[in-house]
Each structure stands twice: as structure tokens, then as C-alpha cells.
N, C-alpha and C. Protein backbone atom coordinates (compact mmCIF):
# COMPACT_ATOMS: atom_id res chain seq x y z
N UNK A 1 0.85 -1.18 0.00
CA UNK A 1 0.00 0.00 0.00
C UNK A 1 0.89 1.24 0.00
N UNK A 2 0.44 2.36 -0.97
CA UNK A 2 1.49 3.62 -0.82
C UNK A 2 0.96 4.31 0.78
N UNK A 3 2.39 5.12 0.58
CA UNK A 3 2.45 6.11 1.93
C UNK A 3 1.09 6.92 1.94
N UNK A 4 -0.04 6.46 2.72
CA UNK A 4 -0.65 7.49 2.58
C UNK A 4 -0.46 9.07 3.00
N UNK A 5 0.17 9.34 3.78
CA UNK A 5 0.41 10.36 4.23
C UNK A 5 0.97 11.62 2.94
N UNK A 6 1.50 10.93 2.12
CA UNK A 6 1.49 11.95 0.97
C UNK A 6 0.42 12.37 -0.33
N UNK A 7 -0.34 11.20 -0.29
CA UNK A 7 -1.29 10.23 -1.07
C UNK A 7 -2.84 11.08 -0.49
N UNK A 8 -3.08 12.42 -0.14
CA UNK A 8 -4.02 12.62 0.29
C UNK A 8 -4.33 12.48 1.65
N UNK A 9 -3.33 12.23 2.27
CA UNK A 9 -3.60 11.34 3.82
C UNK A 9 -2.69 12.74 4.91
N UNK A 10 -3.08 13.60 4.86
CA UNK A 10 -2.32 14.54 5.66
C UNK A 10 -3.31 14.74 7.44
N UNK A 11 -4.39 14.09 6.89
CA UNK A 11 -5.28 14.33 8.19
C UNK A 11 -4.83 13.38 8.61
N UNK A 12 -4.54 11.95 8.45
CA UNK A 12 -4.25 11.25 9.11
C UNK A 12 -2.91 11.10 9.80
N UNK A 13 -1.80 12.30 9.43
CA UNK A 13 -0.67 12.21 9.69
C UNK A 13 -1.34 13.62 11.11
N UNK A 14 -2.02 14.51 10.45
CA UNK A 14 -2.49 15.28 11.50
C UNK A 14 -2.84 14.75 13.05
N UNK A 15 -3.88 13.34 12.98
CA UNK A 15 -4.73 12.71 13.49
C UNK A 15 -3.41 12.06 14.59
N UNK A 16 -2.42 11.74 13.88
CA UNK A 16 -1.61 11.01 14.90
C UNK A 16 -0.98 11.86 15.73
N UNK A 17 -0.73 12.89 15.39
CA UNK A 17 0.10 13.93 15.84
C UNK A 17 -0.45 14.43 16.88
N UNK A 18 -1.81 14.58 16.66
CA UNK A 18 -2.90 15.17 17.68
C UNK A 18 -3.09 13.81 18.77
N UNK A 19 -3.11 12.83 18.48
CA UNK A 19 -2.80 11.75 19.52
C UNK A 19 -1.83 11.82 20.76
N UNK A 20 -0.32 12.47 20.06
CA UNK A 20 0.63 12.75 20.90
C UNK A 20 0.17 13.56 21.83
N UNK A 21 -0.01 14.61 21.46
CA UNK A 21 -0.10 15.80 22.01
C UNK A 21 -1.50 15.28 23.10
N UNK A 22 -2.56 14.86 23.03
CA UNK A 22 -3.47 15.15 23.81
C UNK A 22 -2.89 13.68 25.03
N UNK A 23 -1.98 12.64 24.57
CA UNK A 23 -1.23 12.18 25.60
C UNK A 23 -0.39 13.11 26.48
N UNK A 24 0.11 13.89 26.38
CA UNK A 24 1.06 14.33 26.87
C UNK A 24 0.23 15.41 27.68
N UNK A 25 -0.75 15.89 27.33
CA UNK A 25 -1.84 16.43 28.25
C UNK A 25 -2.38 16.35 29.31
N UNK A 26 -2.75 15.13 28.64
CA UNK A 26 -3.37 13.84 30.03
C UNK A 26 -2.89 13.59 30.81
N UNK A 27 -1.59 13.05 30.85
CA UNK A 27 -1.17 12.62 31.57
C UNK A 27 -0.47 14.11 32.81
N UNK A 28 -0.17 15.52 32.12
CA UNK A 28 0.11 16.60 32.89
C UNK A 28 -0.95 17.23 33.93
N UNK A 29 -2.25 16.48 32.80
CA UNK A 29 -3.41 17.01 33.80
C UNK A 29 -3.96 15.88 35.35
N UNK A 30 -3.22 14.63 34.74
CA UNK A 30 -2.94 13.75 35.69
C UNK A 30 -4.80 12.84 35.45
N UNK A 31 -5.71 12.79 33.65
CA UNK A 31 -6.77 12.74 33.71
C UNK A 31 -6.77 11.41 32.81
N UNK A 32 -6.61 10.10 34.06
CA UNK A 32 -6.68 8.84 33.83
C UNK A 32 -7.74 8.04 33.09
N UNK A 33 -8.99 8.56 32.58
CA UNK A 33 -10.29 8.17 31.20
C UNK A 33 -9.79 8.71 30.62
N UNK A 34 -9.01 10.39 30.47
CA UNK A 34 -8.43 10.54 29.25
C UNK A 34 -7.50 10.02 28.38
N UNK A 35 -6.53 9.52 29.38
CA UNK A 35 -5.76 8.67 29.05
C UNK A 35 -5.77 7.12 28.33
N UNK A 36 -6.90 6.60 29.28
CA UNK A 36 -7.37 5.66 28.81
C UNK A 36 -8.02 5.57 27.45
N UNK A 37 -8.39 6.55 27.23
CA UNK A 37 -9.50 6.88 26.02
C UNK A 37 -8.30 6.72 24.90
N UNK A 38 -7.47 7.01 24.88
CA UNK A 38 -5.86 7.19 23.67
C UNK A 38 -5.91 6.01 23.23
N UNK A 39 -5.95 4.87 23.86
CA UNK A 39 -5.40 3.47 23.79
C UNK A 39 -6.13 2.60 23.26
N UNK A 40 -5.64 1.36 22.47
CA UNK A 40 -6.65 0.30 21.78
C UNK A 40 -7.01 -0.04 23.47
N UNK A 41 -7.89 -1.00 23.66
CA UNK A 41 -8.44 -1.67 24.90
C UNK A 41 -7.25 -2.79 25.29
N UNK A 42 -6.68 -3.39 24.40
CA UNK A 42 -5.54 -3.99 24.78
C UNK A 42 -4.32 -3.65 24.68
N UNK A 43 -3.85 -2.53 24.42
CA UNK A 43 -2.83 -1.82 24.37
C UNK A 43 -1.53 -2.34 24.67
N UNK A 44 -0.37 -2.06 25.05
CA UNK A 44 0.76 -2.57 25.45
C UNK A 44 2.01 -0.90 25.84
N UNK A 45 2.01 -0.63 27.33
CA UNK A 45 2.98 0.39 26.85
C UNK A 45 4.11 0.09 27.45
N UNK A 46 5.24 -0.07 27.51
CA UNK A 46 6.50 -0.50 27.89
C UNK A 46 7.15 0.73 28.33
N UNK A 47 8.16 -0.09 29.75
CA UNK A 47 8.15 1.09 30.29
C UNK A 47 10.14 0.37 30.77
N UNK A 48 10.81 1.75 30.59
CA UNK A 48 12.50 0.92 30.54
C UNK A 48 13.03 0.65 31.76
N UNK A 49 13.73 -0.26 31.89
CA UNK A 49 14.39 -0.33 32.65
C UNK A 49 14.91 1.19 34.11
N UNK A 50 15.26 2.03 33.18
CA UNK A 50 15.59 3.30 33.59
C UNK A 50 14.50 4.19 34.92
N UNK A 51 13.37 3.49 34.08
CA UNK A 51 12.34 4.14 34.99
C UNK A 51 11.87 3.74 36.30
N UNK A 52 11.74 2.42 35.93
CA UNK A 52 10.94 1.57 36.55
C UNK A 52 12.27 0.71 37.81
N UNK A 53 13.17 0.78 37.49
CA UNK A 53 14.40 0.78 38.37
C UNK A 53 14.35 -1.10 38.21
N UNK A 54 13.83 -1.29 37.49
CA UNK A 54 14.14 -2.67 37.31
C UNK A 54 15.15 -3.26 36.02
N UNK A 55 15.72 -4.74 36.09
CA UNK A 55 16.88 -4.79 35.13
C UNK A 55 16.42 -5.77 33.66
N UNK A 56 14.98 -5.28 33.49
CA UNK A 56 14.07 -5.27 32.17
C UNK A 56 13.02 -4.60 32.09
N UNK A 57 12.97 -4.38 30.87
CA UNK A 57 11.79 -3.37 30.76
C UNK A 57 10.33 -4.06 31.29
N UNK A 58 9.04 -3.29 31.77
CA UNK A 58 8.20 -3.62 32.34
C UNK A 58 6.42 -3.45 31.26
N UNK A 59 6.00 -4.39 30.83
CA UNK A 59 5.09 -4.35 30.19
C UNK A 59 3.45 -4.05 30.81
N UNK A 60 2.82 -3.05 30.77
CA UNK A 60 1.76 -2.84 31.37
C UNK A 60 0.53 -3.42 30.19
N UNK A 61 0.04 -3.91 30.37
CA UNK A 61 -1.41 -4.36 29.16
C UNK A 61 -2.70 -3.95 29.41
N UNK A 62 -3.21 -3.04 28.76
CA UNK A 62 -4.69 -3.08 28.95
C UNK A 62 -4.70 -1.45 28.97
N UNK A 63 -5.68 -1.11 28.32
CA UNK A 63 -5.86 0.74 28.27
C UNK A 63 -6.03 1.00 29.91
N UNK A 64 -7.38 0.34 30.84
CA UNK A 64 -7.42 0.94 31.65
C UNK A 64 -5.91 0.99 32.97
N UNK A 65 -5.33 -0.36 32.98
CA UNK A 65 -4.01 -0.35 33.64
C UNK A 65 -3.17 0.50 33.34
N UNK A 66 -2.77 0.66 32.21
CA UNK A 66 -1.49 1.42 31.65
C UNK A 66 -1.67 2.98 32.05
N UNK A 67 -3.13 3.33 32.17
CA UNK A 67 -3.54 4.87 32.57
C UNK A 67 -3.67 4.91 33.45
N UNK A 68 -3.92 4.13 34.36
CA UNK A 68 -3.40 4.42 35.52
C UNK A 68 -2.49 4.17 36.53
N UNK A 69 -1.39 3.24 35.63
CA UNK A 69 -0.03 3.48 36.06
C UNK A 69 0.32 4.71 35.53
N UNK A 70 0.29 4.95 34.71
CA UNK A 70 0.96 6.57 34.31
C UNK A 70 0.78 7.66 35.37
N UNK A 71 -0.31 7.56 35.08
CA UNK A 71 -0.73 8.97 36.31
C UNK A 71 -0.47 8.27 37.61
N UNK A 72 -0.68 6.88 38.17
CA UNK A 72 -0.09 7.18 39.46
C UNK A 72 1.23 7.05 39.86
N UNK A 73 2.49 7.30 38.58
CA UNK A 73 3.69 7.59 38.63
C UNK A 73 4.20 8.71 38.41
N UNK A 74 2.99 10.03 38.29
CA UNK A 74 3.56 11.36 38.58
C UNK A 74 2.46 12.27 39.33
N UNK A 75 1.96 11.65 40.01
CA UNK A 75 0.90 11.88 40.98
C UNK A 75 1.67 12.81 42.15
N UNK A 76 2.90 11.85 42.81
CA UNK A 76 3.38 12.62 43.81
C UNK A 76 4.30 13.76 43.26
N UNK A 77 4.46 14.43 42.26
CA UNK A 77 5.17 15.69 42.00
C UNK A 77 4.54 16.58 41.97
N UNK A 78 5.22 17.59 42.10
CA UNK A 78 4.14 19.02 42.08
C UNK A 78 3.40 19.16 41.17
N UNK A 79 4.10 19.08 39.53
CA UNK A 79 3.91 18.65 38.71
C UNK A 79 4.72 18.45 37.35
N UNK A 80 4.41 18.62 35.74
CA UNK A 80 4.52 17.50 35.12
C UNK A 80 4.56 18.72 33.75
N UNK A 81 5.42 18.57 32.71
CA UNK A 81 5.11 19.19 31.66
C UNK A 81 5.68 18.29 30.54
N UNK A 82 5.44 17.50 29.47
CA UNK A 82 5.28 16.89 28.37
C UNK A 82 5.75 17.60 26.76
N UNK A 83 6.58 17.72 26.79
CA UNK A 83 7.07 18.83 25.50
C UNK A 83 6.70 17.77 24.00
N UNK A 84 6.28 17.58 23.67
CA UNK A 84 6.30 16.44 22.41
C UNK A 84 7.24 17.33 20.98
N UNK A 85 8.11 16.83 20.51
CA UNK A 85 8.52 17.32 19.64
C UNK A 85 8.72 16.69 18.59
N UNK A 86 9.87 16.82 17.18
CA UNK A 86 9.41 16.01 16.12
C UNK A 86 8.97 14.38 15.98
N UNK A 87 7.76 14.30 15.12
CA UNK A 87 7.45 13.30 15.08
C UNK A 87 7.67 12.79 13.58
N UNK A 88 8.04 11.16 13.90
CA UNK A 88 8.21 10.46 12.40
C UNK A 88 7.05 9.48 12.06
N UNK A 89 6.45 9.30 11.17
CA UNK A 89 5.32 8.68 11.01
C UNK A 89 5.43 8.03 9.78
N UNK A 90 5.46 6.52 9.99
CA UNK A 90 4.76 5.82 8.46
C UNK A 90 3.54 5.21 8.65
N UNK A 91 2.40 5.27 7.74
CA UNK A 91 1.53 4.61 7.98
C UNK A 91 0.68 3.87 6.73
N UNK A 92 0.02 2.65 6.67
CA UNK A 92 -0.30 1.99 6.06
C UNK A 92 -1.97 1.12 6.60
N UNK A 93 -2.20 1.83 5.73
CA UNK A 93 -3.72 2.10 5.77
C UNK A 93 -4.13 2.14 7.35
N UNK A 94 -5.14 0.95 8.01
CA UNK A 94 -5.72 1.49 9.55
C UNK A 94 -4.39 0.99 10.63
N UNK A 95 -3.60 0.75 10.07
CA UNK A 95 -1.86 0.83 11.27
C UNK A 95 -1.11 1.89 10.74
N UNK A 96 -0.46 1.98 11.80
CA UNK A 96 1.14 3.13 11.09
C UNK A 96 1.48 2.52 12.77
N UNK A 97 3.10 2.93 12.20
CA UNK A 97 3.95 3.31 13.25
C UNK A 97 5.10 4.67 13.58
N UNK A 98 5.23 4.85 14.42
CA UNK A 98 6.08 6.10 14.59
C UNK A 98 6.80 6.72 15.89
N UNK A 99 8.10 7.60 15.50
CA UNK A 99 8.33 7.48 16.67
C UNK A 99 8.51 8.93 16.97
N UNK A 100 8.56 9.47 18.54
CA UNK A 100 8.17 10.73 18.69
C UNK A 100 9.28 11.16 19.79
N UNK A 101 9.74 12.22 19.61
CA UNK A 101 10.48 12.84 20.29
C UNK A 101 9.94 13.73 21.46
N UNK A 102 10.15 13.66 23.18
CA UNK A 102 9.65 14.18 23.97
C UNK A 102 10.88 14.62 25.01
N UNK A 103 10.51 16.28 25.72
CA UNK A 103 11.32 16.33 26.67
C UNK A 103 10.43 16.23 28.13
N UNK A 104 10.42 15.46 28.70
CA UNK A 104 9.32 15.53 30.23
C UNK A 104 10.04 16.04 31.38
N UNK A 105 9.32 17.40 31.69
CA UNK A 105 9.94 17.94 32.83
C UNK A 105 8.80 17.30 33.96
N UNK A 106 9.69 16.75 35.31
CA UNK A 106 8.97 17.13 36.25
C UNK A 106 9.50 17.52 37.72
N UNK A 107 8.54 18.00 37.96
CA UNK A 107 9.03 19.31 39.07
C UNK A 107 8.91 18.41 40.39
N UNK A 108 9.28 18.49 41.32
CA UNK A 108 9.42 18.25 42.72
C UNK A 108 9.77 18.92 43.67
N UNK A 109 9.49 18.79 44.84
CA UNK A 109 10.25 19.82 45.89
C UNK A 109 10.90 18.90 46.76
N UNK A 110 12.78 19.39 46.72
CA UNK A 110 14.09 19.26 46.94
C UNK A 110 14.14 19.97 48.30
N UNK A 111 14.51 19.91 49.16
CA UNK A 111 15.48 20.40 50.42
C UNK A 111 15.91 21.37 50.19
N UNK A 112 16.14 22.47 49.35
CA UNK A 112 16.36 23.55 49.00
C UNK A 112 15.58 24.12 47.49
N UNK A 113 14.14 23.46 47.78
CA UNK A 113 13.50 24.36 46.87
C UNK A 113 13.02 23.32 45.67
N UNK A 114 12.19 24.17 44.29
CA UNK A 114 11.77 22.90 43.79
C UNK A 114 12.86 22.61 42.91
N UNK A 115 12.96 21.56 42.39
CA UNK A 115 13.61 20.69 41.33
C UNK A 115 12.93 20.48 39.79
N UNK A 116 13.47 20.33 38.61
CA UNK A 116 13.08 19.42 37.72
C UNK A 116 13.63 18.58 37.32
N UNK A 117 13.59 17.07 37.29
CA UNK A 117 13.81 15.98 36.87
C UNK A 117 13.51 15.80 35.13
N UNK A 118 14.47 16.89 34.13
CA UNK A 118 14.06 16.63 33.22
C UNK A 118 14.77 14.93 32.12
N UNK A 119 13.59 14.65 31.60
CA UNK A 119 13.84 13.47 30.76
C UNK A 119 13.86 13.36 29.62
N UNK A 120 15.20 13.20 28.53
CA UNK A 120 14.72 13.14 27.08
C UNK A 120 14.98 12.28 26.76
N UNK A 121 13.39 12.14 26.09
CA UNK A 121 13.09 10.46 25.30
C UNK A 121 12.30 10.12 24.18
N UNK A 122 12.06 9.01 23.58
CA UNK A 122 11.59 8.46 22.98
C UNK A 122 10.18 7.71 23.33
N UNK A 123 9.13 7.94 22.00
CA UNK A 123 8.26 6.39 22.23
C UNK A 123 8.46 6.03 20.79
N UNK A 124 8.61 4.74 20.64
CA UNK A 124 7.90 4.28 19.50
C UNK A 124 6.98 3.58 19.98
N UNK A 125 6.40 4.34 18.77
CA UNK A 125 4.63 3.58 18.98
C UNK A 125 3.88 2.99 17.67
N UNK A 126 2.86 2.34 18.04
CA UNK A 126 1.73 1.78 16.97
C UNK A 126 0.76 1.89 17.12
N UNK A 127 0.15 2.24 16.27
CA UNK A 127 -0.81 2.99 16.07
C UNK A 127 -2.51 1.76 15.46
N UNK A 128 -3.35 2.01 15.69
CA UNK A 128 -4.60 1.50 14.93
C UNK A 128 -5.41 2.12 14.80
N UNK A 129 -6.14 2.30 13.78
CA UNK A 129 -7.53 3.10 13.22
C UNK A 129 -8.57 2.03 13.54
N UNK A 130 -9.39 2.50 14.68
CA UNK A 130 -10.71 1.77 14.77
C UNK A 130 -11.74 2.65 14.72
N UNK A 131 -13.14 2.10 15.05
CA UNK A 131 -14.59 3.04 15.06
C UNK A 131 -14.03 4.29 15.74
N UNK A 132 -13.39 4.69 16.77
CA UNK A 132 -13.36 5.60 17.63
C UNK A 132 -12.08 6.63 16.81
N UNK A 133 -11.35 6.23 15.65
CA UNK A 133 -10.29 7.18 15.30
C UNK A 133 -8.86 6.32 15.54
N UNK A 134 -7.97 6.83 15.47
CA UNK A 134 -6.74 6.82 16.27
C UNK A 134 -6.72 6.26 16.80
N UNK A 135 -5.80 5.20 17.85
CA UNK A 135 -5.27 4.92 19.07
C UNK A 135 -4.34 4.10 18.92
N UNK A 136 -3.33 4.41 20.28
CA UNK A 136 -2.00 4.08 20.45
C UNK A 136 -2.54 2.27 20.58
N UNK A 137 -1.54 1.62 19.68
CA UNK A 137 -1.92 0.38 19.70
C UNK A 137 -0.63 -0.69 21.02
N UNK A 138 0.40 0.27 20.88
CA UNK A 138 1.87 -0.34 21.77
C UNK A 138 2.35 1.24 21.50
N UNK A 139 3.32 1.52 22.85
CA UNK A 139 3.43 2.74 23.37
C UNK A 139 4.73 2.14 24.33
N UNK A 140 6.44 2.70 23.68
CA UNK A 140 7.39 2.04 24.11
C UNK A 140 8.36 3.43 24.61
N UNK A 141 8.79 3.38 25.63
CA UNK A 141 9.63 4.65 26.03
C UNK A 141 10.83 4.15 25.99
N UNK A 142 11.21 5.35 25.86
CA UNK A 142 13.06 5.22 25.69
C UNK A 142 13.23 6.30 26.03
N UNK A 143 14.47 5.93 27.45
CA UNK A 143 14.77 7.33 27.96
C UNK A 143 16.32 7.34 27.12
N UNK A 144 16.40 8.78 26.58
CA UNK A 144 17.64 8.88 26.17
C UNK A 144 19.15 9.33 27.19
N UNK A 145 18.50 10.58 28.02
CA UNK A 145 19.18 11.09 28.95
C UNK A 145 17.98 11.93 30.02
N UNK A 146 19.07 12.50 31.14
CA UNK A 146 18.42 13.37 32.33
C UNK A 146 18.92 14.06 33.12
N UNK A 147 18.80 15.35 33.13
CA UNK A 147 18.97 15.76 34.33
C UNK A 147 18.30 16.56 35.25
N UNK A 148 19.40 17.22 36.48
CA UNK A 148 18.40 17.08 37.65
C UNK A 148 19.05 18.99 37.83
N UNK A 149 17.48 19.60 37.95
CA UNK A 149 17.99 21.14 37.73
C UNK A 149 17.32 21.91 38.77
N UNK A 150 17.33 22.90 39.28
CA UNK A 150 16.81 23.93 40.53
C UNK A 150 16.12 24.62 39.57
N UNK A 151 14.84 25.31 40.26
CA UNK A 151 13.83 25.84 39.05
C UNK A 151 13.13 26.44 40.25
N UNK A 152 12.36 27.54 39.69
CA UNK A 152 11.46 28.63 39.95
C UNK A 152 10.01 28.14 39.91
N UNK A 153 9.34 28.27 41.21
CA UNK A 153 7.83 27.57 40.85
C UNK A 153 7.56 29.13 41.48
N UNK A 154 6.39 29.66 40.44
CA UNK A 154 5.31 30.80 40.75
C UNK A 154 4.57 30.67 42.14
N UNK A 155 4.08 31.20 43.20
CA UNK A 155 3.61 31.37 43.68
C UNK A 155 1.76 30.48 43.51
């Protein structure tokens, strides 16, 4: 099947893009049906080693689990900001896959004030077109790097 994405298919390159982004929302707004709502019902999101402090990566299954491990792994921070940046996308007809560039700040309060724990990473993901649109079909992080910075929280 050709690329649709050049082929007339720009909404659907739109459609994924807008996927990212309203993940990265969700999860800042800490709004676990929203989250859930992103995902096929059986989903798969993998989570690295890095994070999860274990010495393999950790597979969560199921839209409603995976959303609410997410949010209740940045629950205890002050909070959470999700930068999504370039995204690569191939897709073929109701699948594509792609992978997306993110910087995740999150904030905490340190012994001398707040902190951000920023993270830059990766998902590759897969994607399926069902009745509902869009949704992340497998959702894989990759932390690339991090660090740990003193920051200004507003009043």
C-alpha cells in the first residue's frame, strides 16, 4: 500500500500527531479516562528499565491499567510538563507506526526548593484506526538522557 500520508492522507498524519499531544496532556493534567481513552483496549505500553528501576523493561497491558499506572507515577510531583517534539510517522492504511520525540519535565520539591527531573526520550509507537479514530496500539519509552535542575515555581 502507498504512503498514505502523501497520497491525500495529511489528516491522518495530522490525526496522529494530535494523539501525541493530547497524551502528553493527560497525563500533565494527571486525567486517567483521558488517558485511557488514547489506547486500543488492549494496548501494550512498555516502560524501561531506567524508569521503573528494574533490570528489564516492564510491560503494562490493557488501556485501563497502563492509565493508571501513568498517572499514578507522577501523581506525587508538584507537577509535570510533556514537551512532544518532532514526530516520524509511516503509515499503512488502519496501522502506522512512529516514533516521537519528547522532553518531560517534572518538578518536585528538593530540600532547597523545587527541582526538575528533566527526561529526554523516545516512544515508539503503533498505532490502529478503529470506530473511535486513532489509538496508540503499543506505546514504548526510551529514555535517552536526564537531568536534575533547581527551578522557579510561581507562587
Amino acid at each position: 500500500m502507498p504512503d498514505v500520508r502523501w497520497n491525500g492522507g495529511m489528516a491522518t498524519e495530522f490525526a496522529l500527531t494530535e494523539l501525541t499531544a493530547r497524551y502528553a496532556r493527560a497525563v500533565d493534567r494527571r486525567e486517567a479516562a483521558t488517558l485511557a481513552a488514547l489506547f486500543d483496549p488492549d494496548a501494550t505500553f512498555v516502560l524501561p528499565p531506567a524508569l521503573t528501576g528494574t533490570g528489564a523493561p516492564t510491560e503494562l497491558r490493557g488501556s485501563d491499567l497502563l492509565a493508571s499506572a501513568v498517572v499514578d507515577a507522577v501523581t506525587h510531583l508538584h507537577s509535570t510538563r510533556h514537551v512532544v517534539h518532532q514526530q516520524v510517522l509511516d503509515v499503512d492504511g488502519s496501522t502506522a507506526s512512529g516514533e516521537t520525540y519528547c522532553t518531560a519535565h517534572h518538578v518536585y520539591s528538593g530540600r532547597n526548593g523545587f527541582r526538575d527531573n528533566r527526561i529526554a526520550l523516545r516512544y515508539n509507537d503503533r498505532y490502529v484506526l478503529g470506530d473511535s479514530g486513532w489509538r496508540f496500539a503499543r506505546r514504548e519509552l526510551i529514555v535517552d538522557f536526564s537531568e536534575d535542575v533547581p527551578v522557579t515555581v510561581p507562587d
